[in-house]
PDB file of N, CA and C in Angstrom:
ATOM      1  N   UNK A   1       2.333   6.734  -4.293  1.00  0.00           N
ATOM      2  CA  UNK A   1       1.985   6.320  -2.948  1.00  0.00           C
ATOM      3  C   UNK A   1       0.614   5.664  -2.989  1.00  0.00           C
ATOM      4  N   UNK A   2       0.474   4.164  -1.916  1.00  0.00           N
ATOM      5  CA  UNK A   2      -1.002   3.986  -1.601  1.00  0.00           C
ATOM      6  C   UNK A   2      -1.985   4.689  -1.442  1.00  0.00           C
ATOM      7  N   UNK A   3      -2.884   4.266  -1.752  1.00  0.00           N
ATOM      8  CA  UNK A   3      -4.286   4.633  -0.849  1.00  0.00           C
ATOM      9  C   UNK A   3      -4.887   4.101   0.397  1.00  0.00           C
ATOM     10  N   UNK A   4      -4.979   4.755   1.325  1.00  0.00           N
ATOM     11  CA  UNK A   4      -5.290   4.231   2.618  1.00  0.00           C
ATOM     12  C   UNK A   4      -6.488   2.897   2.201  1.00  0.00           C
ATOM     13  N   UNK A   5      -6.461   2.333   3.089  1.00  0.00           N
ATOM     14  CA  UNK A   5      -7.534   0.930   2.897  1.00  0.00           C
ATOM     15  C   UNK A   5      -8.051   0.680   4.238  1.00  0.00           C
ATOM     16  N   UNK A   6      -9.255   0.554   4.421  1.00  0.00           N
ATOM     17  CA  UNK A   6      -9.859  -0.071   5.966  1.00  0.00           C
ATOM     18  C   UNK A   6      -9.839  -1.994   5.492  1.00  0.00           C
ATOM     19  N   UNK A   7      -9.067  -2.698   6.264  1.00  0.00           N
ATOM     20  CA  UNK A   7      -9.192  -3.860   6.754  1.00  0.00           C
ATOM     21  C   UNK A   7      -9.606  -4.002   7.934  1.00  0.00           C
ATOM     22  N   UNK A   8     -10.481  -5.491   8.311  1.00  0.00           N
ATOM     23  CA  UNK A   8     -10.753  -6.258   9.610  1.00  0.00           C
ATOM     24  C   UNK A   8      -9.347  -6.062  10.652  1.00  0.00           C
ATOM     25  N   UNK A   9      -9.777  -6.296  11.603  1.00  0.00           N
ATOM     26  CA  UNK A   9      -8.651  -6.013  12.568  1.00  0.00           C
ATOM     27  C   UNK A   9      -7.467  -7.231  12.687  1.00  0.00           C
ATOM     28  N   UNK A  10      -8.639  -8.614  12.453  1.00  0.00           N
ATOM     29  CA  UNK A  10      -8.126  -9.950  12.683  1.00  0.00           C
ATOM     30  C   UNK A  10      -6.920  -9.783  11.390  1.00  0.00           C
ATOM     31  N   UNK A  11      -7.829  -9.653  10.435  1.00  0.00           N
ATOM     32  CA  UNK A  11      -6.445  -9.531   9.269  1.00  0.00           C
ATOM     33  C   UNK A  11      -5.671  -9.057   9.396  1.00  0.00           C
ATOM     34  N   UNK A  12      -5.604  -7.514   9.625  1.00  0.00           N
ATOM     35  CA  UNK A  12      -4.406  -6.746  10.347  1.00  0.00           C
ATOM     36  C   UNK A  12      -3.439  -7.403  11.222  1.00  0.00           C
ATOM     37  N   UNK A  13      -4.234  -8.083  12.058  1.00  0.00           N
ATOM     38  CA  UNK A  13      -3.132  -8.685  13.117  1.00  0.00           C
ATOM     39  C   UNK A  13      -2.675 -10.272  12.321  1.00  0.00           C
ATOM     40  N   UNK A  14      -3.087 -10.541  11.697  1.00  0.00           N
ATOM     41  CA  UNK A  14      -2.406 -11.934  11.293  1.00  0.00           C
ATOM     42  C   UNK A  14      -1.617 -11.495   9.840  1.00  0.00           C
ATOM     43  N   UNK A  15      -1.665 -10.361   9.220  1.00  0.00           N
ATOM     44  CA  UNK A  15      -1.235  -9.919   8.367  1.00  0.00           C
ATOM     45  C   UNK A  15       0.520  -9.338   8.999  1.00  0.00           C
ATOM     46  N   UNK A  16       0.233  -8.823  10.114  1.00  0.00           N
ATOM     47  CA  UNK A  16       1.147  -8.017  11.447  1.00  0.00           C
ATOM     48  C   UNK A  16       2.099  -9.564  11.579  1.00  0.00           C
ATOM     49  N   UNK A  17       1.771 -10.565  12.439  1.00  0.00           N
ATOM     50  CA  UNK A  17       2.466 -11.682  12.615  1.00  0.00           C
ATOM     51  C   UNK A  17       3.174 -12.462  11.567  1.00  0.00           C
ATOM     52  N   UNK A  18       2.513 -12.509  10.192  1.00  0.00           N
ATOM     53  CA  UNK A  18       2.773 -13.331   9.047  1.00  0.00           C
ATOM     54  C   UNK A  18       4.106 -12.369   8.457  1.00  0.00           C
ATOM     55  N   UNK A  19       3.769 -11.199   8.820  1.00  0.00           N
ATOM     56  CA  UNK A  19       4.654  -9.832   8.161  1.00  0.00           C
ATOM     57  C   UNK A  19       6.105 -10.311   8.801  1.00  0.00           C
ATOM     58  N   UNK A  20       5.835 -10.779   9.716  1.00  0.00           N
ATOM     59  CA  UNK A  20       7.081 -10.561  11.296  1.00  0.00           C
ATOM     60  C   UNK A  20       8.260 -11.909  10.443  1.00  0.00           C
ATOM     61  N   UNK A  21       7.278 -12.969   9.980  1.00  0.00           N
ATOM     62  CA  UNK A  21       8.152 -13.749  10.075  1.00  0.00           C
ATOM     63  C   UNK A  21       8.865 -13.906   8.337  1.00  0.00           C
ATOM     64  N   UNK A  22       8.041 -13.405   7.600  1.00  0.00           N
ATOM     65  CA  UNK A  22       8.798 -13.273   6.362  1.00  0.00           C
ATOM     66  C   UNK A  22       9.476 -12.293   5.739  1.00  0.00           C
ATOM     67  N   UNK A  23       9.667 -11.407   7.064  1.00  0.00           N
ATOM     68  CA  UNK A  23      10.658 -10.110   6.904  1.00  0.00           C
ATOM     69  C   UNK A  23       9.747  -9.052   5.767  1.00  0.00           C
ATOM     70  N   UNK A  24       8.717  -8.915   6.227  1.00  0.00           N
ATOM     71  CA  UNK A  24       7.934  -8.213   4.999  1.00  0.00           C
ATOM     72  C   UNK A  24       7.168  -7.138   6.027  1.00  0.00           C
ATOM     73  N   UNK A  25       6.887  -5.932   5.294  1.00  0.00           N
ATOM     74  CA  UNK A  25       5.878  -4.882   6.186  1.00  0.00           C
ATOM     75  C   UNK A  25       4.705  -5.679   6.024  1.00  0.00           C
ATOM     76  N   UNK A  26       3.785  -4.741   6.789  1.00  0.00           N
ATOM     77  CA  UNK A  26       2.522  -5.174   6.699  1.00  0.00           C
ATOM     78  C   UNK A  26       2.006  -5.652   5.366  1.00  0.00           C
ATOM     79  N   UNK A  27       1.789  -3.930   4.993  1.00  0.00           N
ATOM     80  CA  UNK A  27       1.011  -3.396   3.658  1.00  0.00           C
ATOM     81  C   UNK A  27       1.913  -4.633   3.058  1.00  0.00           C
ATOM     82  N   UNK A  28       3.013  -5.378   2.392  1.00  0.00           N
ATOM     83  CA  UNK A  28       3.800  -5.839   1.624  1.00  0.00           C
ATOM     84  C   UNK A  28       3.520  -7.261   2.105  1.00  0.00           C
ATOM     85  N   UNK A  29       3.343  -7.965   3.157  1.00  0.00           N
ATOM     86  CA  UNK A  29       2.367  -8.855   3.346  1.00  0.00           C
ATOM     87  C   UNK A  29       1.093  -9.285   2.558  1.00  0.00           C
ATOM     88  N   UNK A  30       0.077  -8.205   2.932  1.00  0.00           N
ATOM     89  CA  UNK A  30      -1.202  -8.147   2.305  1.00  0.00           C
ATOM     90  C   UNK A  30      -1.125  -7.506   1.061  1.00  0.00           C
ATOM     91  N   UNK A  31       0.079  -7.689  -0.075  1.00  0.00           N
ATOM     92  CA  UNK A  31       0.330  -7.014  -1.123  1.00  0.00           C
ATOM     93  C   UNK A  31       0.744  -8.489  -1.866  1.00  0.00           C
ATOM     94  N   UNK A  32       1.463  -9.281  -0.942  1.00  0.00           N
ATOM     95  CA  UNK A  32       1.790 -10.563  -1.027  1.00  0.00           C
ATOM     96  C   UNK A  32       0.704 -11.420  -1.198  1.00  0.00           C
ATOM     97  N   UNK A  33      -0.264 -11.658  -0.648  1.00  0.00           N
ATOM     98  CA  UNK A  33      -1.654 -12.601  -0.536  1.00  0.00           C
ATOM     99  C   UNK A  33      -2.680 -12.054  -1.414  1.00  0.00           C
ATOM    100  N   UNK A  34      -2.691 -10.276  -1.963  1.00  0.00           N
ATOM    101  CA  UNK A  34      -3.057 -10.364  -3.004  1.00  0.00           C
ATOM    102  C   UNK A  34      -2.758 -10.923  -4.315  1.00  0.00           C
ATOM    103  N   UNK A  35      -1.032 -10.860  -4.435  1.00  0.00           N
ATOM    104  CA  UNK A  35      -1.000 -11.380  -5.564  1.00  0.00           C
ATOM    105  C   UNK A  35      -1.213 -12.567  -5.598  1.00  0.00           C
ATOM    106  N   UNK A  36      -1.004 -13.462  -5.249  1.00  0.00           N
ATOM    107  CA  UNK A  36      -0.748 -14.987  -4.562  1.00  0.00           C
ATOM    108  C   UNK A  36      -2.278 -15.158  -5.023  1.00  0.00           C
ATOM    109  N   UNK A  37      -3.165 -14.005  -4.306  1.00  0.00           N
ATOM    110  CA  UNK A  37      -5.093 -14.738  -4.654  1.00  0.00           C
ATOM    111  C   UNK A  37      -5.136 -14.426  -6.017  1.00  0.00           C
ATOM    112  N   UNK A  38      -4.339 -13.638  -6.358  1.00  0.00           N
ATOM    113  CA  UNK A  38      -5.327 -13.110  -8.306  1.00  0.00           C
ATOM    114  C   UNK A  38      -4.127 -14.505  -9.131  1.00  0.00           C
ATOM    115  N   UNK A  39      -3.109 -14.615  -8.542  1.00  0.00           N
ATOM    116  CA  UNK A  39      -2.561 -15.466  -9.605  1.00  0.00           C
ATOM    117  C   UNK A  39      -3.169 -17.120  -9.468  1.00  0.00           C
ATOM    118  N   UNK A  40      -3.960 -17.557  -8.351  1.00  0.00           N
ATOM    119  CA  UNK A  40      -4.527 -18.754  -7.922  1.00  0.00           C
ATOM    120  C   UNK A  40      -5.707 -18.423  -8.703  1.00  0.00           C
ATOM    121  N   UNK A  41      -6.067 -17.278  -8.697  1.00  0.00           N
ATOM    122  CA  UNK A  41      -8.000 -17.075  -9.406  1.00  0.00           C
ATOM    123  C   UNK A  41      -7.699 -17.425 -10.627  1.00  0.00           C
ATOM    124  N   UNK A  42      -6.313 -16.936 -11.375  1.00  0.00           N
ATOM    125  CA  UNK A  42      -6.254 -16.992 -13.063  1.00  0.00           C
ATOM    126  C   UNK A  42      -5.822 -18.410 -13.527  1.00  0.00           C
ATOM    127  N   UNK A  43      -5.418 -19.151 -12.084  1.00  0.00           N
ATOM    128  CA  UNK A  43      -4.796 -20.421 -12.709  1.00  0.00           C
ATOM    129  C   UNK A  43      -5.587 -21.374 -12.037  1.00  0.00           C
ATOM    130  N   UNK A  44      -6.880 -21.725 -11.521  1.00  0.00           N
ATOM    131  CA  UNK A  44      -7.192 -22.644 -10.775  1.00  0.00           C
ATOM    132  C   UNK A  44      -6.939 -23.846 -10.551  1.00  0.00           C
ATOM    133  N   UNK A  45      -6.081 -24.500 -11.833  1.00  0.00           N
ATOM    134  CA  UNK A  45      -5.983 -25.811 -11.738  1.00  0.00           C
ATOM    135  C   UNK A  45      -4.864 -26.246 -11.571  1.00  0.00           C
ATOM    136  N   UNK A  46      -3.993 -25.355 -10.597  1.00  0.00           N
ATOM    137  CA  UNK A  46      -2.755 -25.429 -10.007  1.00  0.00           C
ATOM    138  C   UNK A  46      -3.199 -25.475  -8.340  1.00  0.00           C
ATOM    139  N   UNK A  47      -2.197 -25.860  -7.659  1.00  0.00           N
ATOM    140  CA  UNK A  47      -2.170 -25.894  -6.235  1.00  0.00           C
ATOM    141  C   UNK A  47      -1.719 -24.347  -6.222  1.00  0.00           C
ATOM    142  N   UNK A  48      -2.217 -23.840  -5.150  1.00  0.00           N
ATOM    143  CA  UNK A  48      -1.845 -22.351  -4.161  1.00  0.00           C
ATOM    144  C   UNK A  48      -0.323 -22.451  -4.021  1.00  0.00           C
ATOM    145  N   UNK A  49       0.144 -23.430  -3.109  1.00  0.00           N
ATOM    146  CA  UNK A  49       1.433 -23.741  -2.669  1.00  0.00           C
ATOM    147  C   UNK A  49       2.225 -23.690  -3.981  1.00  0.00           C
ATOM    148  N   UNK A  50       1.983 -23.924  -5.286  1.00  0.00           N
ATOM    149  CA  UNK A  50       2.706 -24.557  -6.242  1.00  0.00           C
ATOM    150  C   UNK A  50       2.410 -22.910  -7.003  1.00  0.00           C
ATOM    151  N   UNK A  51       1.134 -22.207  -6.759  1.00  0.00           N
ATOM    152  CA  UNK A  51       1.771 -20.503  -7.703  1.00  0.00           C
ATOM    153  C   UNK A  51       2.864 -19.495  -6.685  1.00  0.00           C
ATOM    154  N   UNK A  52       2.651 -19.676  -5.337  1.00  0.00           N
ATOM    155  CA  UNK A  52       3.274 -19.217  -4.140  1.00  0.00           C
ATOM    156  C   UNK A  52       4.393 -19.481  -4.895  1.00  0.00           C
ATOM    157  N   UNK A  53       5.154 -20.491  -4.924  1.00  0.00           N
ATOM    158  CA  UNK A  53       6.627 -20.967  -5.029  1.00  0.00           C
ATOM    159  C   UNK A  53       6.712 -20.383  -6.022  1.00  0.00           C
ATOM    160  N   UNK A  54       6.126 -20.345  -7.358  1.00  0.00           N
ATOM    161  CA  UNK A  54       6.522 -20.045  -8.694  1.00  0.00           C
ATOM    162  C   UNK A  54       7.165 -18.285  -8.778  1.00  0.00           C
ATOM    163  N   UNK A  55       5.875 -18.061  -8.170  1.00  0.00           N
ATOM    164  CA  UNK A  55       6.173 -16.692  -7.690  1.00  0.00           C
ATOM    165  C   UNK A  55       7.107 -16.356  -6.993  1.00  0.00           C
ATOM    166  N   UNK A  56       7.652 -16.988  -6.423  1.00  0.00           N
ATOM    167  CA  UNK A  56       8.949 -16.658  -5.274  1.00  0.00           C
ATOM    168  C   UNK A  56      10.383 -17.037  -6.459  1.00  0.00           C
ATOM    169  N   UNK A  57       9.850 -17.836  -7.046  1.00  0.00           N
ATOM    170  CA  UNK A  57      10.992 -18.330  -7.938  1.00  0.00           C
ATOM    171  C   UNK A  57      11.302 -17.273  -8.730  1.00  0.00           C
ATOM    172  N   UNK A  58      10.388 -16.636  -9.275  1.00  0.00           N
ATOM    173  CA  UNK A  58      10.320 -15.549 -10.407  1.00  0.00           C
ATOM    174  C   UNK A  58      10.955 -14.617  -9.800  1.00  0.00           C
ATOM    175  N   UNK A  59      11.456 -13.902  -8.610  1.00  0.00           N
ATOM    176  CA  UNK A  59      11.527 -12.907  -7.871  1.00  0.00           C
ATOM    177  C   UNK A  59      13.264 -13.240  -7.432  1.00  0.00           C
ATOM    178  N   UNK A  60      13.942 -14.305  -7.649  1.00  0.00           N
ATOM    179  CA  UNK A  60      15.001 -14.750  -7.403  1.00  0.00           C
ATOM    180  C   UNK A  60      15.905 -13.595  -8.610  1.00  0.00           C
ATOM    181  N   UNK A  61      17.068 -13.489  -8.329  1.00  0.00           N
ATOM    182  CA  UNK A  61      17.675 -13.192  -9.340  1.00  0.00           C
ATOM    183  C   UNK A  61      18.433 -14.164  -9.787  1.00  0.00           C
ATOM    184  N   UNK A  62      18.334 -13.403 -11.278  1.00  0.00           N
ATOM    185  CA  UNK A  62      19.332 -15.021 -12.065  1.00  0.00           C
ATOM    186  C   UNK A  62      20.101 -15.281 -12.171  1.00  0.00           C
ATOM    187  N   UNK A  63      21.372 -15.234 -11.513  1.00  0.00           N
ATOM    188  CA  UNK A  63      22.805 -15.213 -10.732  1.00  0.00           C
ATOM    189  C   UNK A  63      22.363 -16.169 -10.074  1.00  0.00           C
ATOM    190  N   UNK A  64      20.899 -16.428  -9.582  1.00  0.00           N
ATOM    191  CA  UNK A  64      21.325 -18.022  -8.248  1.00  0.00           C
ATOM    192  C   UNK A  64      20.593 -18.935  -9.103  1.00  0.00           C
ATOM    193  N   UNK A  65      20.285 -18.914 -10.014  1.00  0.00           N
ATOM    194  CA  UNK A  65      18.859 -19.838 -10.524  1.00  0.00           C
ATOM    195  C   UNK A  65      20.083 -21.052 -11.090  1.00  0.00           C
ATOM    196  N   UNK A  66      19.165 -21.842 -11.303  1.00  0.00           N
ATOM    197  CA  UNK A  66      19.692 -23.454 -11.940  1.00  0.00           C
ATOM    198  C   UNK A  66      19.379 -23.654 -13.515  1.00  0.00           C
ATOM    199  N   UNK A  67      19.819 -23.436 -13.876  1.00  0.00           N
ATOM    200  CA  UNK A  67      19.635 -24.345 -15.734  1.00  0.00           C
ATOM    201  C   UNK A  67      18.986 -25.404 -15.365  1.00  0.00           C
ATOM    202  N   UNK A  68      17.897 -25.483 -16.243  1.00  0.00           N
ATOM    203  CA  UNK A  68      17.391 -26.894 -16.253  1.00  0.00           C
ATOM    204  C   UNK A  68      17.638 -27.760 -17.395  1.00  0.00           C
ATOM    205  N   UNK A  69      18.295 -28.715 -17.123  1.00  0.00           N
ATOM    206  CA  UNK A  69      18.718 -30.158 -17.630  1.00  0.00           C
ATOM    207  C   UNK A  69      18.149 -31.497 -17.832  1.00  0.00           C
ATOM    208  N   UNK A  70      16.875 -32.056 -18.736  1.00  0.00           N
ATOM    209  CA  UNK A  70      16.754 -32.591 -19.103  1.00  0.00           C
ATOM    210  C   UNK A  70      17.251 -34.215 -18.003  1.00  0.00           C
ATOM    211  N   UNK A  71      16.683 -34.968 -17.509  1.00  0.00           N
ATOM    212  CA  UNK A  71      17.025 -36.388 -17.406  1.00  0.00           C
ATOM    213  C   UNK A  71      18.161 -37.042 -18.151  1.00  0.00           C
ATOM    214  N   UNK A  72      17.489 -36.823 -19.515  1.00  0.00           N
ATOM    215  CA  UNK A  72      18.031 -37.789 -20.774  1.00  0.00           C
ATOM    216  C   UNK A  72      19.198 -36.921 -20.926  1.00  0.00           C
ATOM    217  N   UNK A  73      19.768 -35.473 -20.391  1.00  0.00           N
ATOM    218  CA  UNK A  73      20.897 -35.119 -21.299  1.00  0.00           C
ATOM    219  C   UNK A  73      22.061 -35.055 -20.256  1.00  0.00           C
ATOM    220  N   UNK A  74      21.341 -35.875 -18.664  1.00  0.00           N
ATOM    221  CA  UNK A  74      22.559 -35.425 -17.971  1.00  0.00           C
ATOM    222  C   UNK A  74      23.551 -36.473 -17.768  1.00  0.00           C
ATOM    223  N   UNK A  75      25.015 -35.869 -17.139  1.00  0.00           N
ATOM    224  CA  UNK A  75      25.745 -37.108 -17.158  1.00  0.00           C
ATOM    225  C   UNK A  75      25.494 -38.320 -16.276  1.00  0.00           C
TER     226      UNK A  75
END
């Protein structure tokens, strides 16, 4: 189990709204934007938007994912 944490209120509440719309709890929200900040800190010379996605990609199971195919090898 967590450890309780004091956050700003504003965060709380935009953490609360952001939660609402990506079907995520709070805590799992702001569990979300942590990882999202440490994986942007380790990679800086990527776009935010572009580790976000990667990360979402990674989290897919691989039953839906796509083979990737080469230009040159497709029909």
């Amino acid at each position: 189990m967590g450890m309780p944490v004091r956050i700003d209120d504003a965060l709380y509440e935009l953490a609360r709204s952001e939660a609402k719309v990506e079907h995520r709890t709070i805590a799992g929200q702001i569990e979300y934007w942590a990882m999202v900040g440490r994986a942007s800190l380790d990679n800086p010379d990527l776009p935010v938007s572009f580790v976000a996605e990667s990360l979402a990609s990674m989290r897919e199971p691989r039953k839906q994912t796509t083979p990737f195919v080469p230009r040159s090898q497709r029909a």
